[in-house]
PDB file of N, CA and C in Angstrom:
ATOM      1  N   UNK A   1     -85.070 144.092  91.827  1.00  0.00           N
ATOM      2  CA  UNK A   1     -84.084 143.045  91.980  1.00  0.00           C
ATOM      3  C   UNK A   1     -83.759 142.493  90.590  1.00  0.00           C
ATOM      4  N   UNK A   2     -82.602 142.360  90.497  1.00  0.00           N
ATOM      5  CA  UNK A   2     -82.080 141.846  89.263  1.00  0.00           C
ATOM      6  C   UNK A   2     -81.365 140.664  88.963  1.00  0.00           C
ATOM      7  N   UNK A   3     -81.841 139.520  88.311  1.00  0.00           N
ATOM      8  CA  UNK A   3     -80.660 138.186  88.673  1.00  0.00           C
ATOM      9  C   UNK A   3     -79.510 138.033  87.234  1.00  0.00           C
ATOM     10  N   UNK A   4     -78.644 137.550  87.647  1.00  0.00           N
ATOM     11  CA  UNK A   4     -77.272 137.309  86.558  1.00  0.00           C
ATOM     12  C   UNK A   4     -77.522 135.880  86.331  1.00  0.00           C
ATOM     13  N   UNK A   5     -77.421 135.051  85.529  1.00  0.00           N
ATOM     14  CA  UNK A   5     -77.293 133.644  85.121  1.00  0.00           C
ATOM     15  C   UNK A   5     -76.105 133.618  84.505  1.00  0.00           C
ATOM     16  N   UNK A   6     -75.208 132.696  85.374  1.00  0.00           N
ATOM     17  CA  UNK A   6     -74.339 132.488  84.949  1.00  0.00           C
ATOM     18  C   UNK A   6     -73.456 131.127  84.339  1.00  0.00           C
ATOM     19  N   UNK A   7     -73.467 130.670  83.289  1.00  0.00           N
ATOM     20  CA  UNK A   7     -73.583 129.094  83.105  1.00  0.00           C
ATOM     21  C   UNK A   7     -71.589 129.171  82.854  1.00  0.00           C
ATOM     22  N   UNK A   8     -71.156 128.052  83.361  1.00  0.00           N
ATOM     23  CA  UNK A   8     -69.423 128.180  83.327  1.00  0.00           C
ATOM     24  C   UNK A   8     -69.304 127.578  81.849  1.00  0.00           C
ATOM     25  N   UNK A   9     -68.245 128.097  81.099  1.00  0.00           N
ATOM     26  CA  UNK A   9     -68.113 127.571  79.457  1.00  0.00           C
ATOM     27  C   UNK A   9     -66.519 127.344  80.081  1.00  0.00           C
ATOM     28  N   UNK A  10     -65.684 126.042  78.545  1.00  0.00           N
ATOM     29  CA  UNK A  10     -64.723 125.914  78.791  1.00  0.00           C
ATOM     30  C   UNK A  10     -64.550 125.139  79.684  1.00  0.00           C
ATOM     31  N   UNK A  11     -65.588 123.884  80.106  1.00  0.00           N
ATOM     32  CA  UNK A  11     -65.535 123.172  81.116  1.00  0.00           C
ATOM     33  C   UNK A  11     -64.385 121.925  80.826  1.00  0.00           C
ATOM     34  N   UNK A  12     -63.950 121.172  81.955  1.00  0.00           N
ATOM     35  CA  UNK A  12     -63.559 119.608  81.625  1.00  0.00           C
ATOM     36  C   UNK A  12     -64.264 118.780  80.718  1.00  0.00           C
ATOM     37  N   UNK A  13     -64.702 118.232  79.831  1.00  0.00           N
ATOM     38  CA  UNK A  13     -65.072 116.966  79.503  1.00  0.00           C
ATOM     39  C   UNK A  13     -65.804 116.067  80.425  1.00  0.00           C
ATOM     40  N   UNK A  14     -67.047 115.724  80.221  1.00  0.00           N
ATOM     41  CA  UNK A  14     -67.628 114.252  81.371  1.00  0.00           C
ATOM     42  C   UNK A  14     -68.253 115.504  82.675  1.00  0.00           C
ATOM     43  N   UNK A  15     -68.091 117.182  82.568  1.00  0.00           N
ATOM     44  CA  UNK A  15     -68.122 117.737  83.887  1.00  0.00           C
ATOM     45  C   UNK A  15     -69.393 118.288  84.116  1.00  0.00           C
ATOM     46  N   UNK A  16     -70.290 118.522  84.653  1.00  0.00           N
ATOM     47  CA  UNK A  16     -71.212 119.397  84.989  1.00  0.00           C
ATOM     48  C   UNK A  16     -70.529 120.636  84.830  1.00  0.00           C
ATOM     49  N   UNK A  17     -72.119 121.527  83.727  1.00  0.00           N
ATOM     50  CA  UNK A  17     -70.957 122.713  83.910  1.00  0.00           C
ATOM     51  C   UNK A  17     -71.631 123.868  85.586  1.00  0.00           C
ATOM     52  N   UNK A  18     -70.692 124.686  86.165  1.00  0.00           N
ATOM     53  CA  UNK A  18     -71.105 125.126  87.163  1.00  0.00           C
ATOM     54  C   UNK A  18     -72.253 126.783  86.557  1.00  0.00           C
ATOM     55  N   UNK A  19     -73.370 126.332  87.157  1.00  0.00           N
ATOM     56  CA  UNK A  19     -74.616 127.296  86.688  1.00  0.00           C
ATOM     57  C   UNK A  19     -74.461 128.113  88.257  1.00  0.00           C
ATOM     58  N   UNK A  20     -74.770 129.437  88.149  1.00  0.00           N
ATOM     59  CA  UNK A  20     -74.923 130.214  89.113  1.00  0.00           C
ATOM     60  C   UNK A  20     -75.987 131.071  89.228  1.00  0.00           C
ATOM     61  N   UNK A  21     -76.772 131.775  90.225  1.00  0.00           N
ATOM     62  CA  UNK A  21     -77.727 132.942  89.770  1.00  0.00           C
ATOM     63  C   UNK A  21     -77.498 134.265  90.836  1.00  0.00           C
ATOM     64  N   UNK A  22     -76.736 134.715  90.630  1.00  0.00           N
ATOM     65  CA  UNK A  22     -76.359 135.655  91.902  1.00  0.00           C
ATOM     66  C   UNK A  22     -77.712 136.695  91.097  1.00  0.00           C
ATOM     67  N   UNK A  23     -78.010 137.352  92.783  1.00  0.00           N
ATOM     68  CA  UNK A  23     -78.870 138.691  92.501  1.00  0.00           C
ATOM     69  C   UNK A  23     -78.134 139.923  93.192  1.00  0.00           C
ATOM     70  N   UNK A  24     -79.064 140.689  92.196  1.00  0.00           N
ATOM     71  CA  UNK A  24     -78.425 142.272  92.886  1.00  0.00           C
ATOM     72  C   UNK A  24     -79.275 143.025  92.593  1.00  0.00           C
ATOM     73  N   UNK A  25     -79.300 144.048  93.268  1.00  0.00           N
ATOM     74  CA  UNK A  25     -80.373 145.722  93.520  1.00  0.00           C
ATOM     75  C   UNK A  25     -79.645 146.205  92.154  1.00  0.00           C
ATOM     76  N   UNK A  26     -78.333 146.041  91.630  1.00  0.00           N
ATOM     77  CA  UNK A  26     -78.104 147.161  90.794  1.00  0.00           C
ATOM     78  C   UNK A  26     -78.775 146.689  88.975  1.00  0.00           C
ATOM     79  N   UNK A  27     -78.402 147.522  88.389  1.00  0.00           N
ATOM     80  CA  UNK A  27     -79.693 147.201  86.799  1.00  0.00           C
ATOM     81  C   UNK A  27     -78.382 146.412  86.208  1.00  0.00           C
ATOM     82  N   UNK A  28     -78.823 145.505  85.595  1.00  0.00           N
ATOM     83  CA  UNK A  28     -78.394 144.864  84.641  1.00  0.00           C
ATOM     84  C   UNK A  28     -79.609 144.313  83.512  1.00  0.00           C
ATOM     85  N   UNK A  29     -78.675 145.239  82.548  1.00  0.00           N
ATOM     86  CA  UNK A  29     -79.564 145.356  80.959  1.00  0.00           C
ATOM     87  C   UNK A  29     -79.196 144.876  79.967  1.00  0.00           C
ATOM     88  N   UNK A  30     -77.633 144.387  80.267  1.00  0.00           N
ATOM     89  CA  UNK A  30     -76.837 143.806  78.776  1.00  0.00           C
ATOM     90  C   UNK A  30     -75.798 143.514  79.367  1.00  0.00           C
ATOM     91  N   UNK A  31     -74.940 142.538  78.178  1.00  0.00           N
ATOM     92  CA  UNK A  31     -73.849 141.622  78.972  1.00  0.00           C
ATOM     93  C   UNK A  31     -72.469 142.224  80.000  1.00  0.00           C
ATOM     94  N   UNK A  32     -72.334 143.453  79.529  1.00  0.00           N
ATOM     95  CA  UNK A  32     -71.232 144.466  80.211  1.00  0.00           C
ATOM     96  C   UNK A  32     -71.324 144.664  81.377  1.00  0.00           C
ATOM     97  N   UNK A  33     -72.682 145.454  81.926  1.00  0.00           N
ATOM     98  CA  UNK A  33     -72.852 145.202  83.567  1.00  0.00           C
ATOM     99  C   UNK A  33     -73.372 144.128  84.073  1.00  0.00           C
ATOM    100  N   UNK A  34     -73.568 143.220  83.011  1.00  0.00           N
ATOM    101  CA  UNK A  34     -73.255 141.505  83.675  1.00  0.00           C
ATOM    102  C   UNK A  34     -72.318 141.278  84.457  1.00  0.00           C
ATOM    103  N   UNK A  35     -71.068 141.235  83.703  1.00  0.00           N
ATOM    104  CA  UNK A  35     -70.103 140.628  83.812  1.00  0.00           C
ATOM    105  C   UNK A  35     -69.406 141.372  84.828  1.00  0.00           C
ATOM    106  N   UNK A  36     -69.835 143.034  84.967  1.00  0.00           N
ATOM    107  CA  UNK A  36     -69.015 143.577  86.086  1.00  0.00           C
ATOM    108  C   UNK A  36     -69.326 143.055  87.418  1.00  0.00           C
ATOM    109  N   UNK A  37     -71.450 142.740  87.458  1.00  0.00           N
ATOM    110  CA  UNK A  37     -71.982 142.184  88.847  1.00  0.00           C
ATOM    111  C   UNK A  37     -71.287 141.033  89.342  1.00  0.00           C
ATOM    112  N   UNK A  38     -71.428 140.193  88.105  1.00  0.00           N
ATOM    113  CA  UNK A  38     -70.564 138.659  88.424  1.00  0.00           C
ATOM    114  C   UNK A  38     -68.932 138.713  89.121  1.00  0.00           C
ATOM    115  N   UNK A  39     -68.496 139.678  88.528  1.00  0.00           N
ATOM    116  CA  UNK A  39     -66.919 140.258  89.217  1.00  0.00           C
ATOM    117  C   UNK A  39     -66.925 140.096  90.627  1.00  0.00           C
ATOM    118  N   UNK A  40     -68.115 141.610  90.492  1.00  0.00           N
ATOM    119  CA  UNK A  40     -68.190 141.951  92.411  1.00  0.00           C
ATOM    120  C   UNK A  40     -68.102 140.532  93.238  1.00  0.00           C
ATOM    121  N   UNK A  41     -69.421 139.653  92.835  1.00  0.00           N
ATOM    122  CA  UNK A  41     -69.558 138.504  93.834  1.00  0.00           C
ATOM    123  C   UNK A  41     -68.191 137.270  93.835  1.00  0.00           C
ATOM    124  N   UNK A  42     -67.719 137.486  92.737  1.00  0.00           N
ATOM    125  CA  UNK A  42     -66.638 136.403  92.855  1.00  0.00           C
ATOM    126  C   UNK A  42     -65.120 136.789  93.563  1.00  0.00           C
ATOM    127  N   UNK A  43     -64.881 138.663  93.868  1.00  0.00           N
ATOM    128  CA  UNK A  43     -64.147 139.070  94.298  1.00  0.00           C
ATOM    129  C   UNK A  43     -64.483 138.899  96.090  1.00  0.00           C
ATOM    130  N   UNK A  44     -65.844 139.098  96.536  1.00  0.00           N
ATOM    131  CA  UNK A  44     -66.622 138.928  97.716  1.00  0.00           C
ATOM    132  C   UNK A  44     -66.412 137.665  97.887  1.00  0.00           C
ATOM    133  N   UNK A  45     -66.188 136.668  97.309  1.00  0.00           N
ATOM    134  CA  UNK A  45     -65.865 135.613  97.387  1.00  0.00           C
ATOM    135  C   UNK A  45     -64.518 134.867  97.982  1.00  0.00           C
ATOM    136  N   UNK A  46     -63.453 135.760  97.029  1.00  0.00           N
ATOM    137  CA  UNK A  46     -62.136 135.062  97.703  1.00  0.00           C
ATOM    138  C   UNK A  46     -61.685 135.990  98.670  1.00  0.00           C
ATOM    139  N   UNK A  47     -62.711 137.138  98.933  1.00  0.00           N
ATOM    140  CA  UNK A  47     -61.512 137.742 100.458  1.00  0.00           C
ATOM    141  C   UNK A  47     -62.906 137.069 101.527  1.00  0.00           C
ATOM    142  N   UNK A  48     -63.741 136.777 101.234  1.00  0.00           N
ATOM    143  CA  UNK A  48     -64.690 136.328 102.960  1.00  0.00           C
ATOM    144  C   UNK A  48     -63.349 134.393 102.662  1.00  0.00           C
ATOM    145  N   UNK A  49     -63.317 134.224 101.524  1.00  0.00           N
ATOM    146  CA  UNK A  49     -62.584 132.889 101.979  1.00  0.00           C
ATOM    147  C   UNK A  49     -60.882 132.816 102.550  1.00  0.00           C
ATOM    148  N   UNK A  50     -60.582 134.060 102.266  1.00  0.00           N
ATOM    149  CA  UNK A  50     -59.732 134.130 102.811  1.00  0.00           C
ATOM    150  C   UNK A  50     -59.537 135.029 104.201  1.00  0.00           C
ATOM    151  N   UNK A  51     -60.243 135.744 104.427  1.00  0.00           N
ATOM    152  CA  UNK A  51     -60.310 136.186 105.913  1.00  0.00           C
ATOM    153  C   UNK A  51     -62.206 135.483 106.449  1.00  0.00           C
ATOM    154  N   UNK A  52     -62.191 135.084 106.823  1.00  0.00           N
ATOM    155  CA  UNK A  52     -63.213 134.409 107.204  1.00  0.00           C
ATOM    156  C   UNK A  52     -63.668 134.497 108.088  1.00  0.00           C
ATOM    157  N   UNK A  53     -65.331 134.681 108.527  1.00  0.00           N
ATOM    158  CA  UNK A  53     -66.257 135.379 109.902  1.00  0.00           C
ATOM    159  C   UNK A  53     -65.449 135.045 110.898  1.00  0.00           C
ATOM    160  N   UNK A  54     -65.125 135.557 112.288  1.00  0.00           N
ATOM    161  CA  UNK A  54     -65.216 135.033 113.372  1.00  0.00           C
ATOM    162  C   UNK A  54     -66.309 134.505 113.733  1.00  0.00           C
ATOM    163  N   UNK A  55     -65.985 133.180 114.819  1.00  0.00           N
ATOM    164  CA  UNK A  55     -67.682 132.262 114.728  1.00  0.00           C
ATOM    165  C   UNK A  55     -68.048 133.020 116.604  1.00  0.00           C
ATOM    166  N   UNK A  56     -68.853 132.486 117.054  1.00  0.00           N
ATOM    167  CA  UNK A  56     -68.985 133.008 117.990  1.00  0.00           C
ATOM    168  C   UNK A  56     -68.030 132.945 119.184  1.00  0.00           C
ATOM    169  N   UNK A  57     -67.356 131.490 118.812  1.00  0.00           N
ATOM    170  CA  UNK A  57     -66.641 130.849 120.537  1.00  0.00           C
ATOM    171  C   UNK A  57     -65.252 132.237 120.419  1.00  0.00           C
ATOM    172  N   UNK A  58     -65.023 132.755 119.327  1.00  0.00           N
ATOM    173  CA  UNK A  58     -63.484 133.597 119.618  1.00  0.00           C
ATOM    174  C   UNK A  58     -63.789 134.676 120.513  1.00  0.00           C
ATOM    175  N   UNK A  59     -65.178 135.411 119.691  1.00  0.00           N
ATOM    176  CA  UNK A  59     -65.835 136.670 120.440  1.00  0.00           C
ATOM    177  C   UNK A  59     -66.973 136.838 121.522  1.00  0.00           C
ATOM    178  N   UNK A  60     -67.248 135.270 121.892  1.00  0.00           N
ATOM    179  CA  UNK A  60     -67.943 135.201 122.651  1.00  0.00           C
ATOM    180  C   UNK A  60     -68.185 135.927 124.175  1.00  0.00           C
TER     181      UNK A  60
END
């Protein structure tokens, strides 16, 4: 298991910056397949937010 740390730069002023730690099975050894893992999860991100689980009551 492999974790990414991801701290947000380029923040607002006065802001917390947003820290992340996504994990993954795949190797990350240096910043390049960093940044590709971090991709994957943030792309996994805006299509589950934009098509979003059915909850149980639709398919119930």
């Amino acid at each position: 298991m492999w974790v990414v740390y991801v701290v947000e730069q380029n923040r607002p002023q006065n802001v917390e910056p947003i820290e992340w730690m996504p994990l993954t099975s795949e190797a990350v050894e240096d910043f390049e397949p960093a940044c590709v893992r971090v991709d994957w999860y943030v792309r996994r991100w805006i299509i589950e937010m934009r098509m979003p689980r059915p909850d149980a009551e639709t398919y119930g």
